[in-house]
N, C-alpha and C. Protein backbone atom coordinates (compact mmCIF):
# COMPACT_ATOMS: atom_id res chain seq x y z
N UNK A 1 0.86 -1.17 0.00
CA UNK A 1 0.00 0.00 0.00
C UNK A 1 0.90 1.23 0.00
N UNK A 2 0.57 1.76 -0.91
CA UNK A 2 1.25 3.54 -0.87
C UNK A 2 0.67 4.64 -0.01
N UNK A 3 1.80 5.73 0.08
CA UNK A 3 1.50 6.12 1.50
C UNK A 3 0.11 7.15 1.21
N UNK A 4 -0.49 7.42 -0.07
CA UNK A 4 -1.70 8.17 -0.29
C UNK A 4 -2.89 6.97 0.38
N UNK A 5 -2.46 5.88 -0.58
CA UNK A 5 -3.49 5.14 0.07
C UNK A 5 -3.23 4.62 1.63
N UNK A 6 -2.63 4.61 2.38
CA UNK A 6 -2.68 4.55 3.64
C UNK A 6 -3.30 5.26 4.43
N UNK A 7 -3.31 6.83 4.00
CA UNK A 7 -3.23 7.92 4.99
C UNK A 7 -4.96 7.95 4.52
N UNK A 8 -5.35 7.46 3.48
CA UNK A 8 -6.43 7.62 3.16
C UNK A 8 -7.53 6.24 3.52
N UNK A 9 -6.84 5.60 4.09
CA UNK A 9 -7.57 4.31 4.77
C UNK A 9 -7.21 4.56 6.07
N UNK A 10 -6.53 5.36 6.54
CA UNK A 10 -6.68 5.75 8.42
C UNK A 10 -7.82 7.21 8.70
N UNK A 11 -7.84 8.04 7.55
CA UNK A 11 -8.79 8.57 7.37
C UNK A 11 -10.07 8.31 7.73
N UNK A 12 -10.55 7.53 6.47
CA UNK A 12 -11.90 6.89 6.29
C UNK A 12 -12.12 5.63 7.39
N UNK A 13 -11.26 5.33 7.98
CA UNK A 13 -11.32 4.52 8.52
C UNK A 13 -11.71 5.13 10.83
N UNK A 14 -10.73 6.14 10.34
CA UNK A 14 -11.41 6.70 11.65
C UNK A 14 -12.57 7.42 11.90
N UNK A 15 -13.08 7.81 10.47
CA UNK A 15 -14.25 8.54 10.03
C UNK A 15 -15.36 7.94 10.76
N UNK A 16 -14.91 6.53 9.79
CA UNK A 16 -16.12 5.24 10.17
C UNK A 16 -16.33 5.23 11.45
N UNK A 17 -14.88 4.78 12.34
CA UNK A 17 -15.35 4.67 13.98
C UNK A 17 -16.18 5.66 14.62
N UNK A 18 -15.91 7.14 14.44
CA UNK A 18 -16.69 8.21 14.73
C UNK A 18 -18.10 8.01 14.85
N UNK A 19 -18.36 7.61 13.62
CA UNK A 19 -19.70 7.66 13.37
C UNK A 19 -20.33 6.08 14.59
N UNK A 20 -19.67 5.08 14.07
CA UNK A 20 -19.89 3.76 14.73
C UNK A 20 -20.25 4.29 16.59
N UNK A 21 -19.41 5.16 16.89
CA UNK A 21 -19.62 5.28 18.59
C UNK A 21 -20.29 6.38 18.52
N UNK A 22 -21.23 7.32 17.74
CA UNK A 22 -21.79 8.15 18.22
C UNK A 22 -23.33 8.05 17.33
N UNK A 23 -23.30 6.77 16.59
CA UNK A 23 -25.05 6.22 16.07
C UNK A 23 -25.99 6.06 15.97
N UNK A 24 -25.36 5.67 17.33
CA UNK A 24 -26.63 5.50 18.26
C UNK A 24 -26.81 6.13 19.57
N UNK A 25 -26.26 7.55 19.82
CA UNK A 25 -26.87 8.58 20.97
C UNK A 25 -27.51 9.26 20.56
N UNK A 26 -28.46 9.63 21.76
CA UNK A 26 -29.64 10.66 21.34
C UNK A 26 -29.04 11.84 21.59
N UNK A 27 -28.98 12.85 20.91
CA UNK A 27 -28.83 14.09 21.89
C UNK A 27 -28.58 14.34 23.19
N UNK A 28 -29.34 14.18 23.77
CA UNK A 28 -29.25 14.31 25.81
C UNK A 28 -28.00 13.60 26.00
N UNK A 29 -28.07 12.28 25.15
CA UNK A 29 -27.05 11.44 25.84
C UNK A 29 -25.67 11.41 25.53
N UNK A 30 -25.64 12.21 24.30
CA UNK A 30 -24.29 13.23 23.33
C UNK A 30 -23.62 14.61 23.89
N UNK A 31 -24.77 14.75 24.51
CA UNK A 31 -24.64 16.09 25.74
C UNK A 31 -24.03 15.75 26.34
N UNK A 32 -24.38 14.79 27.75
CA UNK A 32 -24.02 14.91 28.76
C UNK A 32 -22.64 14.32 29.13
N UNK A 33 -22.52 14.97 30.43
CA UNK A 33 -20.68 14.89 31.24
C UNK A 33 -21.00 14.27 32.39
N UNK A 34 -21.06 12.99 32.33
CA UNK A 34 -21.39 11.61 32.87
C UNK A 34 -20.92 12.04 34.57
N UNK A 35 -19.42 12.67 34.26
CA UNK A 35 -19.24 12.85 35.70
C UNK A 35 -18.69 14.28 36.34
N UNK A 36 -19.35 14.96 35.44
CA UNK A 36 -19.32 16.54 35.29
C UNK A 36 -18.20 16.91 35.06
N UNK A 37 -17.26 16.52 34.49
CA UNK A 37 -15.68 17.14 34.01
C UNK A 37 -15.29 16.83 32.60
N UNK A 38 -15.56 15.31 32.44
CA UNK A 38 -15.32 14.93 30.99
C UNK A 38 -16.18 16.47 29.62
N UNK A 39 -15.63 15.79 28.86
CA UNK A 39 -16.28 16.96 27.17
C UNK A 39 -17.17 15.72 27.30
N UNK A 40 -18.57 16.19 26.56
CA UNK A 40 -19.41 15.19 25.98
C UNK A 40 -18.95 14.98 24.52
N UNK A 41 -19.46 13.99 24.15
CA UNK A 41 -19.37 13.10 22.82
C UNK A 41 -19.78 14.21 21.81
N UNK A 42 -20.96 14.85 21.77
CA UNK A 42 -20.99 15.73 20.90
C UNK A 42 -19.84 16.87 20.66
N UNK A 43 -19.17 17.46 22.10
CA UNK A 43 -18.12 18.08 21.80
C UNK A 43 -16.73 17.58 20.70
N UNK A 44 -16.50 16.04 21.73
CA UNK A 44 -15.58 15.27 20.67
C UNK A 44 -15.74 15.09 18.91
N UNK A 45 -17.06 15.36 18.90
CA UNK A 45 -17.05 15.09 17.02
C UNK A 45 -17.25 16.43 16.80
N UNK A 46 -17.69 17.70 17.27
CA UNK A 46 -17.91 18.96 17.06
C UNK A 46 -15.89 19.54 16.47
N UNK A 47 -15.02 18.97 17.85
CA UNK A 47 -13.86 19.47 18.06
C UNK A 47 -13.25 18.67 16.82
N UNK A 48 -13.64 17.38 16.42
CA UNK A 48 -12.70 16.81 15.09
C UNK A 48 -12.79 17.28 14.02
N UNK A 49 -14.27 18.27 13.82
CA UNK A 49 -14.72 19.26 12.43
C UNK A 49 -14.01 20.18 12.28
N UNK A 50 -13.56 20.69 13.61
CA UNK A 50 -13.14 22.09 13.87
C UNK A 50 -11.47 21.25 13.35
N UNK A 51 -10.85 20.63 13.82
CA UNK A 51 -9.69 20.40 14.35
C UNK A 51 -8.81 19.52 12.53
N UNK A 52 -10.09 19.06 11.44
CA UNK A 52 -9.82 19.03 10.25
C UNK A 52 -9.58 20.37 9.22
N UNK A 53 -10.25 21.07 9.92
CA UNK A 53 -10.06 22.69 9.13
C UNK A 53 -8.97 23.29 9.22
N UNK A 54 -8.22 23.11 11.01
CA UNK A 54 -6.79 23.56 11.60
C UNK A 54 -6.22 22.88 10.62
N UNK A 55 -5.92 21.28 10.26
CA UNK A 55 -5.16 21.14 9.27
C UNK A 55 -5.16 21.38 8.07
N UNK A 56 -6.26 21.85 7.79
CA UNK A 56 -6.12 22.30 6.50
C UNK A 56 -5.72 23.34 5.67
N UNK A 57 -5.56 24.51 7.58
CA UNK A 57 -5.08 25.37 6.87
C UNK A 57 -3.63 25.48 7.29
N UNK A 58 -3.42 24.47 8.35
CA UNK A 58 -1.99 24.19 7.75
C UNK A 58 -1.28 23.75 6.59
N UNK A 59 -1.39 23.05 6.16
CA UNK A 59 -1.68 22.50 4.52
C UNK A 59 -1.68 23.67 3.42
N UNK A 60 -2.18 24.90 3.86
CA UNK A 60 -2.30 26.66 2.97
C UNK A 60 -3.64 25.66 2.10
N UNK A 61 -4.40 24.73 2.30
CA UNK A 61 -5.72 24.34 1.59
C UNK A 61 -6.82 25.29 1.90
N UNK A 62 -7.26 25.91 0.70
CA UNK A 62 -8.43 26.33 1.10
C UNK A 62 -9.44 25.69 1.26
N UNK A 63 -10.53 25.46 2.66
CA UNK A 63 -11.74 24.44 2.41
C UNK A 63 -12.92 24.76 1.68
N UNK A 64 -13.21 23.74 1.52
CA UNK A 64 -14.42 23.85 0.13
C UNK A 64 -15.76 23.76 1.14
N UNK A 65 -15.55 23.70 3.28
CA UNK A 65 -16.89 23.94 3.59
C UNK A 65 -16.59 24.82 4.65
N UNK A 66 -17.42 25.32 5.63
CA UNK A 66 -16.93 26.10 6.60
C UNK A 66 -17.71 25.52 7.76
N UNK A 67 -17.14 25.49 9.12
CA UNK A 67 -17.87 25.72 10.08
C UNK A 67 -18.76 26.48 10.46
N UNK A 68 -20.32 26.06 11.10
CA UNK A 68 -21.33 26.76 11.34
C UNK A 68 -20.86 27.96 12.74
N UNK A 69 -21.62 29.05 12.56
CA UNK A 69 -21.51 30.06 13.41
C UNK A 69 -21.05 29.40 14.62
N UNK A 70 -20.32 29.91 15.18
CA UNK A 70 -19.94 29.37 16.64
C UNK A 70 -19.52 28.37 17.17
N UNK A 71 -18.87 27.69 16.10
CA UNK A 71 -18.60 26.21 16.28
C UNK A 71 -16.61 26.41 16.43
N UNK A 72 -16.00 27.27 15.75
CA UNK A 72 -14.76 27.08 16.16
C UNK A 72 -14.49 27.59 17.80
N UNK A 73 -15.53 28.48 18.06
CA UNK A 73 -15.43 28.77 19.72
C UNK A 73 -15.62 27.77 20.84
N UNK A 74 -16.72 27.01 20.24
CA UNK A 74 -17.58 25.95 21.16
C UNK A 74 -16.56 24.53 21.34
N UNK A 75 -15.80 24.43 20.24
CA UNK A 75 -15.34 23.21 19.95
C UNK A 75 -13.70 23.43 20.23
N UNK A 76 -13.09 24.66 20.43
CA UNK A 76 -11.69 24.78 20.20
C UNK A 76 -11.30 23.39 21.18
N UNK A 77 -9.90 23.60 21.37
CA UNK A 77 -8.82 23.05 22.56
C UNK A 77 -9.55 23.24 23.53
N UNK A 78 -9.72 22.92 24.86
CA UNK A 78 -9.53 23.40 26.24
C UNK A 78 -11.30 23.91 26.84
N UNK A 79 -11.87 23.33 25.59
CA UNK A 79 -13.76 23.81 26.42
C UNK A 79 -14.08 22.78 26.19
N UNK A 80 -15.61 22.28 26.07
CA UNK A 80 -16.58 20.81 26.58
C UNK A 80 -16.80 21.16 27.64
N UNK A 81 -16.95 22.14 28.06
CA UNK A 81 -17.83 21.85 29.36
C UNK A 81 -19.51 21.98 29.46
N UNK A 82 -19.96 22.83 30.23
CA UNK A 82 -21.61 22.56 30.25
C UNK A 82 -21.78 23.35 29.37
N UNK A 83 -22.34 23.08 28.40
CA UNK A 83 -22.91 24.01 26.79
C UNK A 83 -23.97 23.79 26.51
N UNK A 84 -24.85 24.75 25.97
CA UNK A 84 -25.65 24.57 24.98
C UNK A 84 -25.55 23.99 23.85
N UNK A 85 -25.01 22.72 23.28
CA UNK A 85 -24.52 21.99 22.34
C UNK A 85 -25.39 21.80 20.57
N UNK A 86 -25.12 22.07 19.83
CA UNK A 86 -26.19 22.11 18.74
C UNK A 86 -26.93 20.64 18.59
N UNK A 87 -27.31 19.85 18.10
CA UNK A 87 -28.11 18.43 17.55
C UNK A 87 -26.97 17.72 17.35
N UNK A 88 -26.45 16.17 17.76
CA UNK A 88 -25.50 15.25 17.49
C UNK A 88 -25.62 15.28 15.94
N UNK A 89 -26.70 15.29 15.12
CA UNK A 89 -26.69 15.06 14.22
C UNK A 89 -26.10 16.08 13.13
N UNK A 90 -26.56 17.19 13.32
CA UNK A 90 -25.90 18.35 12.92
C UNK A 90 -24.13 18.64 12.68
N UNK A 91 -23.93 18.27 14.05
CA UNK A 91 -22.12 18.08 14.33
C UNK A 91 -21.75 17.25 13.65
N UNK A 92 -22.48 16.01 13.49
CA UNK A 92 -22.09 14.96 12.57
C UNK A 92 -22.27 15.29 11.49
N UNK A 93 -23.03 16.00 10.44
CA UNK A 93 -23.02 16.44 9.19
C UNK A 93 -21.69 17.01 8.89
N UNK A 94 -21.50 17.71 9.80
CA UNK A 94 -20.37 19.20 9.66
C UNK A 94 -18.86 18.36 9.79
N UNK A 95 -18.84 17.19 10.70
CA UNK A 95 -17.53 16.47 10.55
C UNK A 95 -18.13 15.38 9.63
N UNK A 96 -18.87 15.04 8.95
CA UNK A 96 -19.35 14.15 7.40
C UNK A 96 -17.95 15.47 6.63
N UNK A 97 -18.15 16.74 6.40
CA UNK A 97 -17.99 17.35 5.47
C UNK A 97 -16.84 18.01 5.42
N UNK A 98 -16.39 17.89 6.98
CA UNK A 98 -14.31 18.37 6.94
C UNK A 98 -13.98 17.29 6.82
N UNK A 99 -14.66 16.22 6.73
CA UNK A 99 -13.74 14.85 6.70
C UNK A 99 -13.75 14.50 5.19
N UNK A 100 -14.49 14.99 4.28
CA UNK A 100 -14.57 14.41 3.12
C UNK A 100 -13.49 15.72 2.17
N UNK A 101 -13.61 16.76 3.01
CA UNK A 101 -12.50 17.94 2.56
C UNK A 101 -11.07 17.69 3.26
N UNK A 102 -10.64 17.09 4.15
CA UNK A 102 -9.76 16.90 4.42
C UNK A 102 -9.27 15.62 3.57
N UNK A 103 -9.88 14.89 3.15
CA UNK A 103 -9.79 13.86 2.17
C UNK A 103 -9.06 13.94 0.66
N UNK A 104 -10.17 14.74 0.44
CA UNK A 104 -9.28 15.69 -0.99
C UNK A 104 -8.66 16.03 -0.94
N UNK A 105 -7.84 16.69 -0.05
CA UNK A 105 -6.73 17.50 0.24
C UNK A 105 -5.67 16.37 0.42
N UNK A 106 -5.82 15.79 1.45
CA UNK A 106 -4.84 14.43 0.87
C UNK A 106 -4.65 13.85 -0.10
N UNK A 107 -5.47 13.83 -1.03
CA UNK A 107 -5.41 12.90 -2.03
C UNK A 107 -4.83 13.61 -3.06
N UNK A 108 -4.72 15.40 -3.32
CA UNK A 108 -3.95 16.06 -3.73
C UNK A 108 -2.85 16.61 -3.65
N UNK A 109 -2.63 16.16 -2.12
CA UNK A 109 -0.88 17.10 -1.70
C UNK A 109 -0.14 16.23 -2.50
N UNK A 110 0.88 17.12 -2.28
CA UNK A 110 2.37 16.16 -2.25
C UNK A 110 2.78 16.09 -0.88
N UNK A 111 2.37 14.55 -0.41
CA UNK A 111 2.66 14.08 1.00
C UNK A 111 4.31 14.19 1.14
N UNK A 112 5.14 14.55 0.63
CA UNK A 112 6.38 14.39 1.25
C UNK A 112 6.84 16.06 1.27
N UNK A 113 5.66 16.92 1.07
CA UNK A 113 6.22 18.49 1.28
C UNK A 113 6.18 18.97 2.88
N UNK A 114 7.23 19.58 3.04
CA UNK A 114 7.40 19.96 3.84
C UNK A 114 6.60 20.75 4.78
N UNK A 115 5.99 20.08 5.81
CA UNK A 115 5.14 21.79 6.64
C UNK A 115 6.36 22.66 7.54
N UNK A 116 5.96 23.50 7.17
CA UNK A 116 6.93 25.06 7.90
C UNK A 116 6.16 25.15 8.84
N UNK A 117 7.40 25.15 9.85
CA UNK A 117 6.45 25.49 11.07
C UNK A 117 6.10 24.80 11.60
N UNK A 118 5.89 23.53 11.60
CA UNK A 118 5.06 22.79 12.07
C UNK A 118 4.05 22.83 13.90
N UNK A 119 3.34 22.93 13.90
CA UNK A 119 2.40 23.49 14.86
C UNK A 119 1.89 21.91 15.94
N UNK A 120 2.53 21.08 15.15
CA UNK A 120 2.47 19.42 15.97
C UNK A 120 3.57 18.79 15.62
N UNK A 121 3.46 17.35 15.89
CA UNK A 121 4.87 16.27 15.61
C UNK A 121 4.69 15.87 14.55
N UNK A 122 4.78 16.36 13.25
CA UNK A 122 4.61 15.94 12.26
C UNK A 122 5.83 17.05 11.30
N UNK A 123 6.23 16.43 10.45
CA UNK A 123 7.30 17.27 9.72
C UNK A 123 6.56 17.14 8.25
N UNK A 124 6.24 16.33 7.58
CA UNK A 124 5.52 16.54 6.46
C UNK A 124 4.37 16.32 6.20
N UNK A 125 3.33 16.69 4.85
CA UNK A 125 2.00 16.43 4.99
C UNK A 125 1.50 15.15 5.05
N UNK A 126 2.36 14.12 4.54
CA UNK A 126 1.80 12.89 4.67
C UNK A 126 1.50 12.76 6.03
N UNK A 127 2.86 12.88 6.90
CA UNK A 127 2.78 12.52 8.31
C UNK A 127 1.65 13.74 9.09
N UNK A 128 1.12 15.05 9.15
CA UNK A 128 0.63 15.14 9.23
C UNK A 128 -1.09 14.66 9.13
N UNK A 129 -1.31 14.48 7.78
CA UNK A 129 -2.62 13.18 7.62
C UNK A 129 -2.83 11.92 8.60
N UNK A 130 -1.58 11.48 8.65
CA UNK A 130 -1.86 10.25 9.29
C UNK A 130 -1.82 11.12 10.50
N UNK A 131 -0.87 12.46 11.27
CA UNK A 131 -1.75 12.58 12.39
C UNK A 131 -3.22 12.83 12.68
N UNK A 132 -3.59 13.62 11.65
CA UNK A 132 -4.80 14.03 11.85
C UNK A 132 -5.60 13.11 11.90
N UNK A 133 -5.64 11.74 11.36
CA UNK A 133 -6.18 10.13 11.78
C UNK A 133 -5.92 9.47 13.84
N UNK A 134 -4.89 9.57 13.59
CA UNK A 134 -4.03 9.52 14.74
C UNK A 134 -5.03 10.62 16.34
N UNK A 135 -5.10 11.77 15.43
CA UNK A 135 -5.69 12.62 16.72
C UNK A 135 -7.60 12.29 16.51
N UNK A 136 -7.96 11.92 15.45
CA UNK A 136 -9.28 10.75 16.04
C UNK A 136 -9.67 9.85 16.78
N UNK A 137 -8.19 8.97 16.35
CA UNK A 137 -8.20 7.91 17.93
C UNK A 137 -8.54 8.14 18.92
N UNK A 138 -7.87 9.40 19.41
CA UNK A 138 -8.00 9.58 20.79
C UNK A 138 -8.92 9.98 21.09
N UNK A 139 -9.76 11.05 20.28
CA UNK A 139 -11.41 11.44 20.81
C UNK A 139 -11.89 10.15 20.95
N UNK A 140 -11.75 9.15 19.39
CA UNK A 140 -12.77 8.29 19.75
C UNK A 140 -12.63 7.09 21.29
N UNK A 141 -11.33 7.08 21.52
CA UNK A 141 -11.48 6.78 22.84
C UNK A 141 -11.79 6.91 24.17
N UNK A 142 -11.89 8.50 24.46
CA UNK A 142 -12.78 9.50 25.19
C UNK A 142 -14.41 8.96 24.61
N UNK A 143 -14.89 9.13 23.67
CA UNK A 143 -16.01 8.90 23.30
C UNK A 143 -16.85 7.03 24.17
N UNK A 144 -15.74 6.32 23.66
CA UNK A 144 -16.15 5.12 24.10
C UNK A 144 -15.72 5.04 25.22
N UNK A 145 -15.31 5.69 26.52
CA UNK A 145 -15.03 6.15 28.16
C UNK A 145 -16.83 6.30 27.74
N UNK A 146 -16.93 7.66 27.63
CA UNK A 146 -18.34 7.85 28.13
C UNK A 146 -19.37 7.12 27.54
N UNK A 147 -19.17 6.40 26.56
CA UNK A 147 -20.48 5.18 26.29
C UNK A 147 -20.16 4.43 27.61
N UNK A 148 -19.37 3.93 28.18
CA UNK A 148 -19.32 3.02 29.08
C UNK A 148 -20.16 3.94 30.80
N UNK A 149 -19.62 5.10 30.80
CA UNK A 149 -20.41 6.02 31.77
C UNK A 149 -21.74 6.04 31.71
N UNK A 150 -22.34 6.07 29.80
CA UNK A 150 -23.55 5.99 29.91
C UNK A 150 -24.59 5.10 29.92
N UNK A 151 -23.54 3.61 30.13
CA UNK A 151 -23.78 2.39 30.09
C UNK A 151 -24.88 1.69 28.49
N UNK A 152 -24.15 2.38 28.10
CA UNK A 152 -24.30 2.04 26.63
C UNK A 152 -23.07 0.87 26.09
N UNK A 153 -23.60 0.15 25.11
CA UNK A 153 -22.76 -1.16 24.75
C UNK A 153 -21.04 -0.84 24.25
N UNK A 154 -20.18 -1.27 24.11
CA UNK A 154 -19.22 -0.91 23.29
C UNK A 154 -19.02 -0.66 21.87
N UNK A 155 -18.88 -0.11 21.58
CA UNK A 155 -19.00 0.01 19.97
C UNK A 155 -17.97 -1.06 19.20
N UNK A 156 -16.76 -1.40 19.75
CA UNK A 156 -16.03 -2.21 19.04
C UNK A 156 -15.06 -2.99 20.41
N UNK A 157 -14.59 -4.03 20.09
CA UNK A 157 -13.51 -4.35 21.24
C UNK A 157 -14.30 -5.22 22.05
């Protein structure tokens, strides 16, 4: 496998899990902070919409969608806490649509160019991509913490 198609099967592939652990919550239950500190689940897929755009414009890509009003505030680094949160489903549209733009953008770089600057542990765009796969994991493992808080089934494992 070549490294386009790699970075583009950890992609789609963490895409998938996203969706797989957050399918089947209702709202309320996408909301809530099981033990009042954690981000809720809706934050976690709100923050991966937001957090595909950061790379993209690392990348100098212009995106072909934008985040809804108030969503790079709600979702940055360092908040999830008690919010007024928009519809799980909604958030999920909006990371459907940096994920399918962050996609293209991979599938057009030249993965071995250099990022300047680099703003994470990544020195080129390939390796960037695969972080930006890489930094899904970890929501989605926060995510499946609080399915287990909300005593909801496991999604995988």
């Amino acid at each position: 496998m070549d490294k386009r198609a790699l970075v583009r099967y950890q992609l789609d592939l963490s895409h998938r899990m996203v969706g797989r652990c957050v399918g089947d919550l209702a709202d309320a239950e996408a909301a809530r902070r099981p033990d009042g500190a954690l981000a809720p689940a809706v934050w976690h897929v709100g923050h991966l919409a937001a957090a595909d755009l950061k790379f993209l414009a690392v990348a100098g890509v212009a995106p072909t969608v934008t985040l809804p009003d108030g969503y790079p505030a709600l979702f940055r680094p360092g908040t999830g806490g008690a919010e007024d949160y928009p519809p799980l489903g909604e958030v999920a549209t909006t990371f459907d649509a940096t994920h399918e733009a962050i996609v293209r953008a991979a599938a057009e770089a030249n993965l071995d160019t250099i990022v300047e600057n680099s703003p994470g542990p990544f020195g080129t765009f390939g390796e960037m991509f695969s972080f930006a796969a890489a930094h899904r994991w970890y929501h989605i493992g926060k995510i499946a913490s609080l399915r287990g808080l909300l005593r909801k089934p496991r999604p995988f494992g």
